[in-house]
Structures are given as structure tokens and as C-alpha cells.
PDB file of N, CA and C in Angstrom:
ATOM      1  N   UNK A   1     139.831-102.509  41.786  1.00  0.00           N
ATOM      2  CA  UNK A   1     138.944-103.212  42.674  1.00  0.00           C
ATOM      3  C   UNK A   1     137.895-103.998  41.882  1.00  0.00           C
ATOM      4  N   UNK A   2     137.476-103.443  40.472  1.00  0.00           N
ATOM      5  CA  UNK A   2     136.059-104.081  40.060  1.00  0.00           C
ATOM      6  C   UNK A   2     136.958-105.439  39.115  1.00  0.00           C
ATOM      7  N   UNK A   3     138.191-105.304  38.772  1.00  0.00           N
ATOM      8  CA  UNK A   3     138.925-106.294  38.221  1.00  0.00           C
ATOM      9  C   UNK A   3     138.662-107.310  39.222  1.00  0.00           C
ATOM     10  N   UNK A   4     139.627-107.254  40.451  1.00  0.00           N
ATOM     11  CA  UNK A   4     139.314-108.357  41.649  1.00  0.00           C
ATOM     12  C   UNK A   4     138.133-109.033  42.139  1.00  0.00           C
ATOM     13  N   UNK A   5     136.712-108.343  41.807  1.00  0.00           N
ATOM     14  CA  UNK A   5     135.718-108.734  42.146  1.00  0.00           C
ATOM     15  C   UNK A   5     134.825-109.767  40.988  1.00  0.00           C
ATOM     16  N   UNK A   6     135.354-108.832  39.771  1.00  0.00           N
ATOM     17  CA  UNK A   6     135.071-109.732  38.408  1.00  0.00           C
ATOM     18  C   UNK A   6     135.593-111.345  38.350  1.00  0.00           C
ATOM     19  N   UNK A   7     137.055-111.171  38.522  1.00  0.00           N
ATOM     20  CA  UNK A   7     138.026-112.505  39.044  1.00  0.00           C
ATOM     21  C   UNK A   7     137.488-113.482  40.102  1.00  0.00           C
ATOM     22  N   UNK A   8     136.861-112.829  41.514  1.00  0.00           N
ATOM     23  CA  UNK A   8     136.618-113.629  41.718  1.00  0.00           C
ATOM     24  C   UNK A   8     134.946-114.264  41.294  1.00  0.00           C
ATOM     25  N   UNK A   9     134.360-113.879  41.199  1.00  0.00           N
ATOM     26  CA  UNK A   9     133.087-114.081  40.536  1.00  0.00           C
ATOM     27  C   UNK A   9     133.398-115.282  39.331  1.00  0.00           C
ATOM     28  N   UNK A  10     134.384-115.408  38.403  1.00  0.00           N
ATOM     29  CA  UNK A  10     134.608-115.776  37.337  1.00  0.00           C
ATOM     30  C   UNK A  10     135.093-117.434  38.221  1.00  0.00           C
ATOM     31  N   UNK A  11     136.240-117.319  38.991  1.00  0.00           N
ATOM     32  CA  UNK A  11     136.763-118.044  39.670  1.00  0.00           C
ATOM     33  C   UNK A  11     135.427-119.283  40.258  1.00  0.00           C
ATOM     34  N   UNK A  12     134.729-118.748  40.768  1.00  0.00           N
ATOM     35  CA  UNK A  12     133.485-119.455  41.131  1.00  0.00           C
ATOM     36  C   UNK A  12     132.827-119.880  40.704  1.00  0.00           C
ATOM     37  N   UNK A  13     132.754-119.460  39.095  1.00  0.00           N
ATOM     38  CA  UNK A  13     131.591-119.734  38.014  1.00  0.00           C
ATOM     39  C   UNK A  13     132.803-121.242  37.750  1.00  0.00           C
ATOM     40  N   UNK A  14     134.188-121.328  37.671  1.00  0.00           N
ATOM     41  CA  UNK A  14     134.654-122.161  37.214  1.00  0.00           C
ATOM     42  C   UNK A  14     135.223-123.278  37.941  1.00  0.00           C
ATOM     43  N   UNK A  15     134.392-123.292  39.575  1.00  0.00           N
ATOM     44  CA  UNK A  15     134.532-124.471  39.929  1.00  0.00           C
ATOM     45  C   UNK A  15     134.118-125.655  39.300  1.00  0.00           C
ATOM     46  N   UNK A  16     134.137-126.835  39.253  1.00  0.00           N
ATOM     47  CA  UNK A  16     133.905-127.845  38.894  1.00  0.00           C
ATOM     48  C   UNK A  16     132.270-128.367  39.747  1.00  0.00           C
ATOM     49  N   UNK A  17     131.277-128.725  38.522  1.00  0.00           N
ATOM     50  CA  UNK A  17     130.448-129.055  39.252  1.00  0.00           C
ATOM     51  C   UNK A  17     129.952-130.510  39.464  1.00  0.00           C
ATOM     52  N   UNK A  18     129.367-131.369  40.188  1.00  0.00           N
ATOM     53  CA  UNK A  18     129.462-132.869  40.065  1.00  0.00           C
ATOM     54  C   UNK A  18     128.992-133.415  39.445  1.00  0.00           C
ATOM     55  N   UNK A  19     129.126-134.098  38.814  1.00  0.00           N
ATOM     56  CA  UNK A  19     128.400-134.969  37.925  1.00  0.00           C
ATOM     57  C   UNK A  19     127.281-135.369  37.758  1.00  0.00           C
ATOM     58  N   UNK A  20     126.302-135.171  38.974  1.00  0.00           N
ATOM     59  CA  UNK A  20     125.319-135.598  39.501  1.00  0.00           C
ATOM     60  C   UNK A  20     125.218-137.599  39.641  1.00  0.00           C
ATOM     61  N   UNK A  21     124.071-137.844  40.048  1.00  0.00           N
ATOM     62  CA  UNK A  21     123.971-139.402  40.438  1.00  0.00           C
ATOM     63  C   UNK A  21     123.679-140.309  39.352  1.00  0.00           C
ATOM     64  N   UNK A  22     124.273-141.018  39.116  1.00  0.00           N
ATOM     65  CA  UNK A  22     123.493-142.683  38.106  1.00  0.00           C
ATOM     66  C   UNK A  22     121.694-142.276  38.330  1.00  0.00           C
ATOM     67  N   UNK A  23     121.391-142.252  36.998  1.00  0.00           N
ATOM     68  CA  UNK A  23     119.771-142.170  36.568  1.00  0.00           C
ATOM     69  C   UNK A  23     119.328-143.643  36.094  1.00  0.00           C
ATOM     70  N   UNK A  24     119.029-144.462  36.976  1.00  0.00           N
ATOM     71  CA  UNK A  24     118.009-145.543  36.794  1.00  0.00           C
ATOM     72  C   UNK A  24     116.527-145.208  35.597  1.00  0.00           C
ATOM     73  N   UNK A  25     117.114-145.724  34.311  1.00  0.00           N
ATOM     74  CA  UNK A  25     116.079-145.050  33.307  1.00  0.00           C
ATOM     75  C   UNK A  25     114.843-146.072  32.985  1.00  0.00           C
ATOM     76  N   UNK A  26     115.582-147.394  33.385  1.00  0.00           N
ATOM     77  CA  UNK A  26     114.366-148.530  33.153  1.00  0.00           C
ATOM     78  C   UNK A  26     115.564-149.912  33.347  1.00  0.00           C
ATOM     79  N   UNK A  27     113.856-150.934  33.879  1.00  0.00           N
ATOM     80  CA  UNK A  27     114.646-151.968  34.492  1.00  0.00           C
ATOM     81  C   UNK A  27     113.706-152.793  34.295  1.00  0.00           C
ATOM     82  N   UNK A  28     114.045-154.413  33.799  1.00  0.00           N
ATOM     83  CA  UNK A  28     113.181-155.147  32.920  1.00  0.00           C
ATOM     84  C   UNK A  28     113.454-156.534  33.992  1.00  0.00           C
ATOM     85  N   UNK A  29     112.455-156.670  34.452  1.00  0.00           N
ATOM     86  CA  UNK A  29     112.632-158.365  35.881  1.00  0.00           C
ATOM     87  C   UNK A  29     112.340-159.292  34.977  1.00  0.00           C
ATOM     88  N   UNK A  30     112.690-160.275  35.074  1.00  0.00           N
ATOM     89  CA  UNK A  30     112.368-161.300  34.175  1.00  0.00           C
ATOM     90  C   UNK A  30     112.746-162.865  35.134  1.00  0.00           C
ATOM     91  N   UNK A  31     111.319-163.554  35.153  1.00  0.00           N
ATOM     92  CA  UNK A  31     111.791-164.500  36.351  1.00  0.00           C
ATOM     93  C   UNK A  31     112.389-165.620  35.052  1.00  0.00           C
ATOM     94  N   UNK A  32     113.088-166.643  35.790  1.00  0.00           N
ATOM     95  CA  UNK A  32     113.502-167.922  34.697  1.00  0.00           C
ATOM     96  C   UNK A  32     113.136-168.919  35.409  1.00  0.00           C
ATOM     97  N   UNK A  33     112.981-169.742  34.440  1.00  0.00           N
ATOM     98  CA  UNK A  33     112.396-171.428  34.984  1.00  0.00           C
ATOM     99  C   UNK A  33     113.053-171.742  36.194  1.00  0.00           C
ATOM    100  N   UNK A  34     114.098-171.624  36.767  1.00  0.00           N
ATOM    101  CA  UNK A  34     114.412-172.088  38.109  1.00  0.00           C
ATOM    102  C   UNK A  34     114.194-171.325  39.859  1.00  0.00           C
ATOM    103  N   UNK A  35     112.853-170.085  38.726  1.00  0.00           N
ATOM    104  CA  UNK A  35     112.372-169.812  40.101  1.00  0.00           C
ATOM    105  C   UNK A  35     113.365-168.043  40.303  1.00  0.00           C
ATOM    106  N   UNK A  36     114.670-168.132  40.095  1.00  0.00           N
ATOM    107  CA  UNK A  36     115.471-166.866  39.872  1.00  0.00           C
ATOM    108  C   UNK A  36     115.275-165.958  39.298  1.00  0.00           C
ATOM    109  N   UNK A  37     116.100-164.588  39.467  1.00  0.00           N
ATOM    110  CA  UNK A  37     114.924-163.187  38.445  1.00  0.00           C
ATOM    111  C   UNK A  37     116.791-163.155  37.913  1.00  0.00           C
ATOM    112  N   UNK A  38     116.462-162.342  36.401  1.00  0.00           N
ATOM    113  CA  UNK A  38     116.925-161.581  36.393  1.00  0.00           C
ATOM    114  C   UNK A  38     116.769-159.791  35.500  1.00  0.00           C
ATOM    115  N   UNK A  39     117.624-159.230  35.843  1.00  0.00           N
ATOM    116  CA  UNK A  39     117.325-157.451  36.158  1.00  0.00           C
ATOM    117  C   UNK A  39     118.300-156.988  34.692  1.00  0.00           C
ATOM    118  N   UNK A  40     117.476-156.715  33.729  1.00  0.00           N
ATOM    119  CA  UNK A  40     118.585-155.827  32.832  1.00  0.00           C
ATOM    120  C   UNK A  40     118.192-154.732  33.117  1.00  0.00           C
ATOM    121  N   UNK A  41     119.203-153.848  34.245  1.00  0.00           N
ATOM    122  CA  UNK A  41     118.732-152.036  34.025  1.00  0.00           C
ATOM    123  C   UNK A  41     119.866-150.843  33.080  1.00  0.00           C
ATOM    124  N   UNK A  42     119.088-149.877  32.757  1.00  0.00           N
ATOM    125  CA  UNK A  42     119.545-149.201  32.454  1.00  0.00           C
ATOM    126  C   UNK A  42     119.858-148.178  32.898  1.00  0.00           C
ATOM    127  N   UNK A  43     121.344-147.470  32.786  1.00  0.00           N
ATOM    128  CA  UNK A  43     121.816-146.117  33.328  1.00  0.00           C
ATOM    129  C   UNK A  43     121.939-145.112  32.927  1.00  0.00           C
ATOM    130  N   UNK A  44     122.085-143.748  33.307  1.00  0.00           N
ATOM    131  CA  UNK A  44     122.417-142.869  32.871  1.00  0.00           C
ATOM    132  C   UNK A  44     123.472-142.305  33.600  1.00  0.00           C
ATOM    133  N   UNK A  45     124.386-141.879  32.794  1.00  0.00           N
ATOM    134  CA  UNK A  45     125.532-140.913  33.959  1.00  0.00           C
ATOM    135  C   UNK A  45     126.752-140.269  33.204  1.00  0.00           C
ATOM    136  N   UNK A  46     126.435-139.145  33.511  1.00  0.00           N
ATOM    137  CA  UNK A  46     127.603-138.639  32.740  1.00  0.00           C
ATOM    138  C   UNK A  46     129.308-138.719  33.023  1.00  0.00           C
ATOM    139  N   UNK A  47     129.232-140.242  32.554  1.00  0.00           N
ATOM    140  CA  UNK A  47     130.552-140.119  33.323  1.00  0.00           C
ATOM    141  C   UNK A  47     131.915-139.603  32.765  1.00  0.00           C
ATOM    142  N   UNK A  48     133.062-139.141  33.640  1.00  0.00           N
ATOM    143  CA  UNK A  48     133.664-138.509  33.209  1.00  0.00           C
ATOM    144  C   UNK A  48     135.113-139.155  33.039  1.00  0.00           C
ATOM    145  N   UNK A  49     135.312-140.435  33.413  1.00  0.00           N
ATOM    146  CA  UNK A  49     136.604-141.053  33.451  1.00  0.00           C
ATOM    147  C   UNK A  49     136.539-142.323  34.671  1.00  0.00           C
ATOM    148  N   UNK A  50     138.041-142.732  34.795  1.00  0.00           N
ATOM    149  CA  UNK A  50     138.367-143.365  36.155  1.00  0.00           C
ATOM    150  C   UNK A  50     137.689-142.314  37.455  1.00  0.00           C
ATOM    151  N   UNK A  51     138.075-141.493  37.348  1.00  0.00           N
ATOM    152  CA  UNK A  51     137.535-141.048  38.876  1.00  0.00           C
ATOM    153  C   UNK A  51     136.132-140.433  38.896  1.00  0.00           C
ATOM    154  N   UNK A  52     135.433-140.520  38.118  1.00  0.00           N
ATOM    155  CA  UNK A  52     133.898-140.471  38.227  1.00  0.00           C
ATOM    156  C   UNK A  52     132.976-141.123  37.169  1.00  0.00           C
ATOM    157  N   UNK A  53     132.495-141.874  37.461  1.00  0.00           N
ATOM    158  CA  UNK A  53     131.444-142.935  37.055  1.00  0.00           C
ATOM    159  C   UNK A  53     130.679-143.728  37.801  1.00  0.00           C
ATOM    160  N   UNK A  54     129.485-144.513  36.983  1.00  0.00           N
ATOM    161  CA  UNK A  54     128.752-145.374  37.795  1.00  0.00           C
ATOM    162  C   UNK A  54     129.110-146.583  37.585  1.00  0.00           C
ATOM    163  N   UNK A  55     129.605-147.038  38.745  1.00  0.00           N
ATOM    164  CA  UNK A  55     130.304-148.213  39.015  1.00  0.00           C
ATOM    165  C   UNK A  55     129.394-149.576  39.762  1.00  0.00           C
ATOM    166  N   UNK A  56     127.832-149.342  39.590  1.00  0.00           N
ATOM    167  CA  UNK A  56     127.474-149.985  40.305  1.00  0.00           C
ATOM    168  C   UNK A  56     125.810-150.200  40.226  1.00  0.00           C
ATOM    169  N   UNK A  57     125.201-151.136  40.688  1.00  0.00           N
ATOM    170  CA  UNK A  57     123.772-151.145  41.185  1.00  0.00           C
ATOM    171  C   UNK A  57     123.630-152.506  41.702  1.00  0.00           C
ATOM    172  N   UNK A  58     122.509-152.565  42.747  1.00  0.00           N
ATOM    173  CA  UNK A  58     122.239-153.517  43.587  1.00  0.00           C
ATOM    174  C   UNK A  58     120.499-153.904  43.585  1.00  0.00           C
ATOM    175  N   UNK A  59     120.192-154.956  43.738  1.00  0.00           N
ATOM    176  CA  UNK A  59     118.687-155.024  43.769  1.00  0.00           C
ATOM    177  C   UNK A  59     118.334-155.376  45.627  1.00  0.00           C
ATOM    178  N   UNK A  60     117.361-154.834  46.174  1.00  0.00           N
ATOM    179  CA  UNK A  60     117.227-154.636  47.443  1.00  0.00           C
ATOM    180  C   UNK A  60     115.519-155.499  47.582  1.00  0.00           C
ATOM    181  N   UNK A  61     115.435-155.492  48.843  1.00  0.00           N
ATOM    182  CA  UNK A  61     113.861-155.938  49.218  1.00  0.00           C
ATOM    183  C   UNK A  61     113.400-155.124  49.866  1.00  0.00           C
ATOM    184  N   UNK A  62     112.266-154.901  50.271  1.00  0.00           N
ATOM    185  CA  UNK A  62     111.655-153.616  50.601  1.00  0.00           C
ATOM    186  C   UNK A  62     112.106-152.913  51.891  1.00  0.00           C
ATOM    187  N   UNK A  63     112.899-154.229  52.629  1.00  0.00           N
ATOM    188  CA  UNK A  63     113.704-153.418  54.024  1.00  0.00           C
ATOM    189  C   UNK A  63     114.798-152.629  53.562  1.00  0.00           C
ATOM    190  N   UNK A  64     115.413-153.041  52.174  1.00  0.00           N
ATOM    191  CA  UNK A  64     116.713-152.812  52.143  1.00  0.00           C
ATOM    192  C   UNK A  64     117.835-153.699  52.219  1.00  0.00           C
ATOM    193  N   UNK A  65     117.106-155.264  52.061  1.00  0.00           N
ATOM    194  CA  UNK A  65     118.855-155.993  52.434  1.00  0.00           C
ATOM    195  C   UNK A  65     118.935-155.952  51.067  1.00  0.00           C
ATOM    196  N   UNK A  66     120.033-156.408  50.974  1.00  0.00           N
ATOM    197  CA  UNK A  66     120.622-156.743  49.058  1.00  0.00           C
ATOM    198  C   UNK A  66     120.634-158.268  48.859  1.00  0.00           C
ATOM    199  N   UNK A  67     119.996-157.911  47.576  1.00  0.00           N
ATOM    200  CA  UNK A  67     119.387-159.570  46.803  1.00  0.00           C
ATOM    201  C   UNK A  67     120.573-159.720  45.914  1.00  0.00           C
ATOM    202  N   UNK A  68     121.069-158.436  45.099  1.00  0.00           N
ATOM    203  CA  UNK A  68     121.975-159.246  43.855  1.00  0.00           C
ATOM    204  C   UNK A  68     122.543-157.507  44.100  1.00  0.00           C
ATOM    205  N   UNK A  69     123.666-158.221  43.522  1.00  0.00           N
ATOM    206  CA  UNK A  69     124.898-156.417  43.066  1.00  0.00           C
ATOM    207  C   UNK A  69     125.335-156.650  42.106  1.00  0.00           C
ATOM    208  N   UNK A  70     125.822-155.818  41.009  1.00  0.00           N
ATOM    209  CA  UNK A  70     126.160-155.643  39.965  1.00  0.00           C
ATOM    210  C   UNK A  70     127.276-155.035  39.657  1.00  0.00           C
ATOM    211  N   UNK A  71     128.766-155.436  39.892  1.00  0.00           N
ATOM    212  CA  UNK A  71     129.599-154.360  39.911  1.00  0.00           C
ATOM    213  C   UNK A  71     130.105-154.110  38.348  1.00  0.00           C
ATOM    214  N   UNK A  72     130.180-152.753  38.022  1.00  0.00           N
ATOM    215  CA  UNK A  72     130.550-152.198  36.540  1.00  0.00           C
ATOM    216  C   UNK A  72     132.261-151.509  36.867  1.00  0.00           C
ATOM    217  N   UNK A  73     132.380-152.706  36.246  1.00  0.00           N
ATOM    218  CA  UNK A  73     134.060-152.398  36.072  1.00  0.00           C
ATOM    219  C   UNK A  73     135.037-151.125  35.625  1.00  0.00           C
ATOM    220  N   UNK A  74     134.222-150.588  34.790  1.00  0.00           N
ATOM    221  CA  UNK A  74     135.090-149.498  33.643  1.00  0.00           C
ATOM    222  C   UNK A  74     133.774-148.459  33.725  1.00  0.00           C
ATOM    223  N   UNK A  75     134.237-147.084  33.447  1.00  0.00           N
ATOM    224  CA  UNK A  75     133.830-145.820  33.268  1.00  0.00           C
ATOM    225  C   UNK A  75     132.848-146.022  31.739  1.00  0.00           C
ATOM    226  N   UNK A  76     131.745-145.563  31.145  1.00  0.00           N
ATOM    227  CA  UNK A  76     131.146-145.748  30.280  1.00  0.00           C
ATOM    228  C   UNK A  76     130.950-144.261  29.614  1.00  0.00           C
ATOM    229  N   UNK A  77     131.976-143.724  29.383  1.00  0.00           N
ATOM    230  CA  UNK A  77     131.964-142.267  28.710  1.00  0.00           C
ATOM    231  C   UNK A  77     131.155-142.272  27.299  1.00  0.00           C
ATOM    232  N   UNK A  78     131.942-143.086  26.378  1.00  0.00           N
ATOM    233  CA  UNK A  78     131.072-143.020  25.340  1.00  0.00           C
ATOM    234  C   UNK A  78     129.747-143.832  24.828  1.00  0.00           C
ATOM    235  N   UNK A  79     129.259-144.492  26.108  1.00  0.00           N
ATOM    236  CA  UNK A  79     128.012-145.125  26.297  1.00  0.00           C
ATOM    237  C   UNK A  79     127.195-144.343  27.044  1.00  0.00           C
ATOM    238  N   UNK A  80     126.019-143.967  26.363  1.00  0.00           N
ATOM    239  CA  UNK A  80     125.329-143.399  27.379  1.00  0.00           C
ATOM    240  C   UNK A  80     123.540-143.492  26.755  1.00  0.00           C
ATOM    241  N   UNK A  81     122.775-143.708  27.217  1.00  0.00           N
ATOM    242  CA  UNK A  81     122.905-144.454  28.448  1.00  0.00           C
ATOM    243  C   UNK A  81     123.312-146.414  27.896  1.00  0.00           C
ATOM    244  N   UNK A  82     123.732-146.972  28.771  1.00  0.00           N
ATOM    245  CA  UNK A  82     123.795-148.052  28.821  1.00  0.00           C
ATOM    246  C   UNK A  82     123.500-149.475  29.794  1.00  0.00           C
ATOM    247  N   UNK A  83     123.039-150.556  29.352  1.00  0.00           N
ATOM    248  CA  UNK A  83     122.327-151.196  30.071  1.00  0.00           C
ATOM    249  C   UNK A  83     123.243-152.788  30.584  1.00  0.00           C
ATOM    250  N   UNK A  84     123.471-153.010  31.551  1.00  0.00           N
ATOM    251  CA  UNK A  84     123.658-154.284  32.046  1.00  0.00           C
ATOM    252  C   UNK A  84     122.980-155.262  32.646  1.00  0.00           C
ATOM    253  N   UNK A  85     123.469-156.449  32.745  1.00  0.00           N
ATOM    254  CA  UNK A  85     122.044-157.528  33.516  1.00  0.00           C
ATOM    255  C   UNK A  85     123.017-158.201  34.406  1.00  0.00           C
ATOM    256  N   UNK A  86     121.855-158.743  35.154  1.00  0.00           N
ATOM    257  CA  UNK A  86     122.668-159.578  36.640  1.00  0.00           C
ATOM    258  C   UNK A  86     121.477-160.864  36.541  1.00  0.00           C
ATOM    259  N   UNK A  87     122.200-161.664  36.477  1.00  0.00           N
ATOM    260  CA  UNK A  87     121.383-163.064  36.270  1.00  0.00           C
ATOM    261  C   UNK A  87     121.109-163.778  37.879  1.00  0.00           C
ATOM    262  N   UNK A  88     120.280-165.204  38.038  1.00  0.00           N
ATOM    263  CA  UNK A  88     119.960-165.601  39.217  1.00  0.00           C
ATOM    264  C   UNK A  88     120.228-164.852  40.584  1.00  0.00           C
ATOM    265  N   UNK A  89     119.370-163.676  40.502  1.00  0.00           N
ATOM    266  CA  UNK A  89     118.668-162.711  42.075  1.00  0.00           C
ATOM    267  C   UNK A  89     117.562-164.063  42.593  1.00  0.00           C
ATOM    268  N   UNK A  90     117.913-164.246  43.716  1.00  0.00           N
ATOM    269  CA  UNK A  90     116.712-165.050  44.136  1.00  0.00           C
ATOM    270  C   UNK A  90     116.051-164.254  45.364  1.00  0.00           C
ATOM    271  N   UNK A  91     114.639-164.367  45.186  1.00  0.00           N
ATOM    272  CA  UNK A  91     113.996-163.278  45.463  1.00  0.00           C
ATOM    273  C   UNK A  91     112.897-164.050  46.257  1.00  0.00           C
ATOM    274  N   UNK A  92     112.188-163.748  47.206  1.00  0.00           N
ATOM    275  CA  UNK A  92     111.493-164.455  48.815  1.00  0.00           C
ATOM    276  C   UNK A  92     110.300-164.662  47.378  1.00  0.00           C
ATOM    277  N   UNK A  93     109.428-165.568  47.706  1.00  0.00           N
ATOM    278  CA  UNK A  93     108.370-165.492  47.066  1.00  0.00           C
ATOM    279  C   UNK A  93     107.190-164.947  47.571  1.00  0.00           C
ATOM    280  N   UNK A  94     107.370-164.549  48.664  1.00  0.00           N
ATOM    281  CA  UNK A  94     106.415-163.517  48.939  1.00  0.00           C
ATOM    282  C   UNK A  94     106.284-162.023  48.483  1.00  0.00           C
ATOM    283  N   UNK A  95     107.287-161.894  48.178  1.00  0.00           N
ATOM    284  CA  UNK A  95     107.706-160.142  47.725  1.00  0.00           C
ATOM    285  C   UNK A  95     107.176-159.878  46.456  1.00  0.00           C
ATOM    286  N   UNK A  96     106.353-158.789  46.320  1.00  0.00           N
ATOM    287  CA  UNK A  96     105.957-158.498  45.599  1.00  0.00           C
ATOM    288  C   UNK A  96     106.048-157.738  44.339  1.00  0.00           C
ATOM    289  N   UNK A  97     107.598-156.841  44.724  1.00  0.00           N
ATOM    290  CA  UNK A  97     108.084-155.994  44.692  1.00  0.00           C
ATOM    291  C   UNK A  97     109.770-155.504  44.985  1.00  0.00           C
ATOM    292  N   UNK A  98     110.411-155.340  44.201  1.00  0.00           N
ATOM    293  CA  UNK A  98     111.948-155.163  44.998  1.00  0.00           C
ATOM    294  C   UNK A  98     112.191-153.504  44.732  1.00  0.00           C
ATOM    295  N   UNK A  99     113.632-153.200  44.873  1.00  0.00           N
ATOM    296  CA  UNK A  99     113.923-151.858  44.693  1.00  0.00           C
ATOM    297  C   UNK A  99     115.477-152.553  44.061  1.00  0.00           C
ATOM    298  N   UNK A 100     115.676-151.278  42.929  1.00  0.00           N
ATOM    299  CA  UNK A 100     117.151-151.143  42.198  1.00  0.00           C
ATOM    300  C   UNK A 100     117.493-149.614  42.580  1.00  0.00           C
ATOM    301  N   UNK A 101     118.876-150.186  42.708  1.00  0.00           N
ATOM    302  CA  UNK A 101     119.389-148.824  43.445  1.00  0.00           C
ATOM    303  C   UNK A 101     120.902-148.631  42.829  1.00  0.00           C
ATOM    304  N   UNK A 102     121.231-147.552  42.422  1.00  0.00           N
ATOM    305  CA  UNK A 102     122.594-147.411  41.566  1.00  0.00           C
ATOM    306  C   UNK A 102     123.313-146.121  42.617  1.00  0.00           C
ATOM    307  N   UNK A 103     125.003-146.400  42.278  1.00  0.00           N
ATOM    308  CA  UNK A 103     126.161-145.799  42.827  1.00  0.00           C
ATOM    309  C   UNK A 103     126.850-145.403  41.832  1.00  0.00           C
ATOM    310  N   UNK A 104     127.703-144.540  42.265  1.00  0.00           N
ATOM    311  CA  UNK A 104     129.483-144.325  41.582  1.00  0.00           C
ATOM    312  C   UNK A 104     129.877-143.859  42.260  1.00  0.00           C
ATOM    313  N   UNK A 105     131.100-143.973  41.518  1.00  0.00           N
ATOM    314  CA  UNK A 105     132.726-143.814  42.021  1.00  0.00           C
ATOM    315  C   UNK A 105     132.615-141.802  42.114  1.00  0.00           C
ATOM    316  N   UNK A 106     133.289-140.999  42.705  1.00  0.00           N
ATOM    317  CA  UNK A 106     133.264-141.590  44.452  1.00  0.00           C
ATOM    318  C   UNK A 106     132.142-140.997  45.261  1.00  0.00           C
ATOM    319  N   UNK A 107     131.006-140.401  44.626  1.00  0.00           N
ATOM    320  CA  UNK A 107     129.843-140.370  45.395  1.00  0.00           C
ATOM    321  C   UNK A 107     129.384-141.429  46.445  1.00  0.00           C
ATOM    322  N   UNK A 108     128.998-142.718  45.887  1.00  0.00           N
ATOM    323  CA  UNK A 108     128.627-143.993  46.490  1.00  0.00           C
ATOM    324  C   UNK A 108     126.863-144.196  46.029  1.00  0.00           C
ATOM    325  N   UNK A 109     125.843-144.658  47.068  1.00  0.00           N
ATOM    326  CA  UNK A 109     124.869-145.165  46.598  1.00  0.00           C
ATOM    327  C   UNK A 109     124.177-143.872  46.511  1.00  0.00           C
ATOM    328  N   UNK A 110     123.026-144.254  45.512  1.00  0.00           N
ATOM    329  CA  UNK A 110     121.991-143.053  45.459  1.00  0.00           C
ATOM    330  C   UNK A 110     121.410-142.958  46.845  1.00  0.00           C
ATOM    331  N   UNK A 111     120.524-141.521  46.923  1.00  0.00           N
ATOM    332  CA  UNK A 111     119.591-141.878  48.155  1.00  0.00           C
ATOM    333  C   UNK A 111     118.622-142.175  47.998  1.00  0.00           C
ATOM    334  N   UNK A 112     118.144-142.651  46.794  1.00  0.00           N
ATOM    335  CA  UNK A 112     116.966-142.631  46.309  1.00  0.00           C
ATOM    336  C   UNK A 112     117.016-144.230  45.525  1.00  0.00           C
ATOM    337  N   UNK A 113     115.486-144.851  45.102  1.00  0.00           N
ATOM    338  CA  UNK A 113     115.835-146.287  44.576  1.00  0.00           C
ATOM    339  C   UNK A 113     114.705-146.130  44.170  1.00  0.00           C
ATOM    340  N   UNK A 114     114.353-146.983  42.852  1.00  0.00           N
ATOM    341  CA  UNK A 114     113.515-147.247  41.943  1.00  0.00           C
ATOM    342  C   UNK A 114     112.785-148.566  42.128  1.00  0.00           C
ATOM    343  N   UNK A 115     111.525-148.149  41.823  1.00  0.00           N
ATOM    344  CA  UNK A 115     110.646-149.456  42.804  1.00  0.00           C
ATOM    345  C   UNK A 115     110.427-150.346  41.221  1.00  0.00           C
ATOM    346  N   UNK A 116     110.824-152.066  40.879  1.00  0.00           N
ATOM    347  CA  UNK A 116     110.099-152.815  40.599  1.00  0.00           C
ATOM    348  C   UNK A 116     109.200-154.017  41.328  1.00  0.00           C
ATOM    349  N   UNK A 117     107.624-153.776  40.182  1.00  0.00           N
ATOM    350  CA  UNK A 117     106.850-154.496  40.125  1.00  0.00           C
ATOM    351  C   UNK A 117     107.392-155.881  39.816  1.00  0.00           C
ATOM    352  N   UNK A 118     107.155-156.918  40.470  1.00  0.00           N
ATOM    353  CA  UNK A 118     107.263-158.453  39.941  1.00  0.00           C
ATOM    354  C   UNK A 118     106.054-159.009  39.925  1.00  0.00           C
ATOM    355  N   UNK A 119     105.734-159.381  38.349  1.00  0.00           N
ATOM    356  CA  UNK A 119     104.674-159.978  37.691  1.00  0.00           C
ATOM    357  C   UNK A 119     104.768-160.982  37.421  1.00  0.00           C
TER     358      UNK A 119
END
């Protein structure tokens, strides 16, 4: 009996646990002469292959619509963390402020989003 109980105990310890979410570590706005921003951010994620990685980030306005998306093609296992950019986001000129928000494969979007300042 204490075999079976050990087993399963062990069994449980060796589910698989998730990867957790894309870590937005820093994100650099940079407006250009034609008035357009663009966003080099950086990620974190431990990704583990084709079927789990961060495949993604989007820049939002403070409601939430999407200004620019960024789709990341390939799994970044032996990059970590690593940074991409998304060129001409055009952004209301009233806003003061946007939000970056990162996904993966197959979680989807964070629930959570990282506030930039535009200076």
C-alpha cells in the first residue's frame, strides 16, 4: 500500500508544469521624423520548442485597441532573453501613453500589459 501511495505522489510531482507567460523585461519607444513610433521590446520566456513559445506582442492604447503587432515566427530556446522591434506604430497624438502586451503559443495573450511612457 505505502509503494502505491509513494507512486502516486511521485506521479504528480512529474506532471509537466507550464512554462509560465512571456516577461516583458523592457521596451524602448522611439518616435521618428515622420511622426511614427517605433517599440524595440524585450522578452523573456522559457521557451521550450514548436509547441511552446512566445510567438508574439502587440502595442495597445489605453482602451485596448491594437496600434502595431509583432508576430515572432520561430521558438527562441537558445535566446533568452531576446529583443525585437516593430517599426511605423502610429500612435493618436494625444496619447500619452500606450501599453505592450506579449503572448505564446498555446497559452495566448498575457493578462497583464506593461505601461509605456511617450516622451
Amino acid at each position: 500500500m505505502k509503494h502505491r501511495i509513494i507512486c502516486a505522489i511521485l506521479a504528480c510531482l512529474a506532471t509537466p508544469l507550464s512554462a509560465g507567460e512571456p516577461v516583458i523585461e523592457d521596451v524602448k519607444a522611439t518616435q521618428s521624423s515622420d511622426g511614427s513610433w517605433r517599440f524595440d521590446v524585450t522578452i523573456r520566456h522559457p521557451d521550450t520548442g514548436w509547441d511552446h513559445y512566445a510567438d508574439g506582442w502587440r502595442v495597445l492604447d489605453p482602451d485596448g485597441n491594437e496600434l502595431g503587432l509583432r508576430v515572432l515566427y520561430h521558438p527562441h530556446v537558445q535566446e533568452q532573453p531576446f529583443t525585437r522591434s516593430l517599426s511605423g506604430v502610429v500612435i493618436p497624438a494625444e496619447l500619452d501613453h500606450v501599453l505592450v502586451q506579449a503572448r505564446d503559443l498555446p497559452e495566448g495573450w498575457n493578462t497583464g500589459t506593461t505601461r509605456v511612457d511617450l516622451k
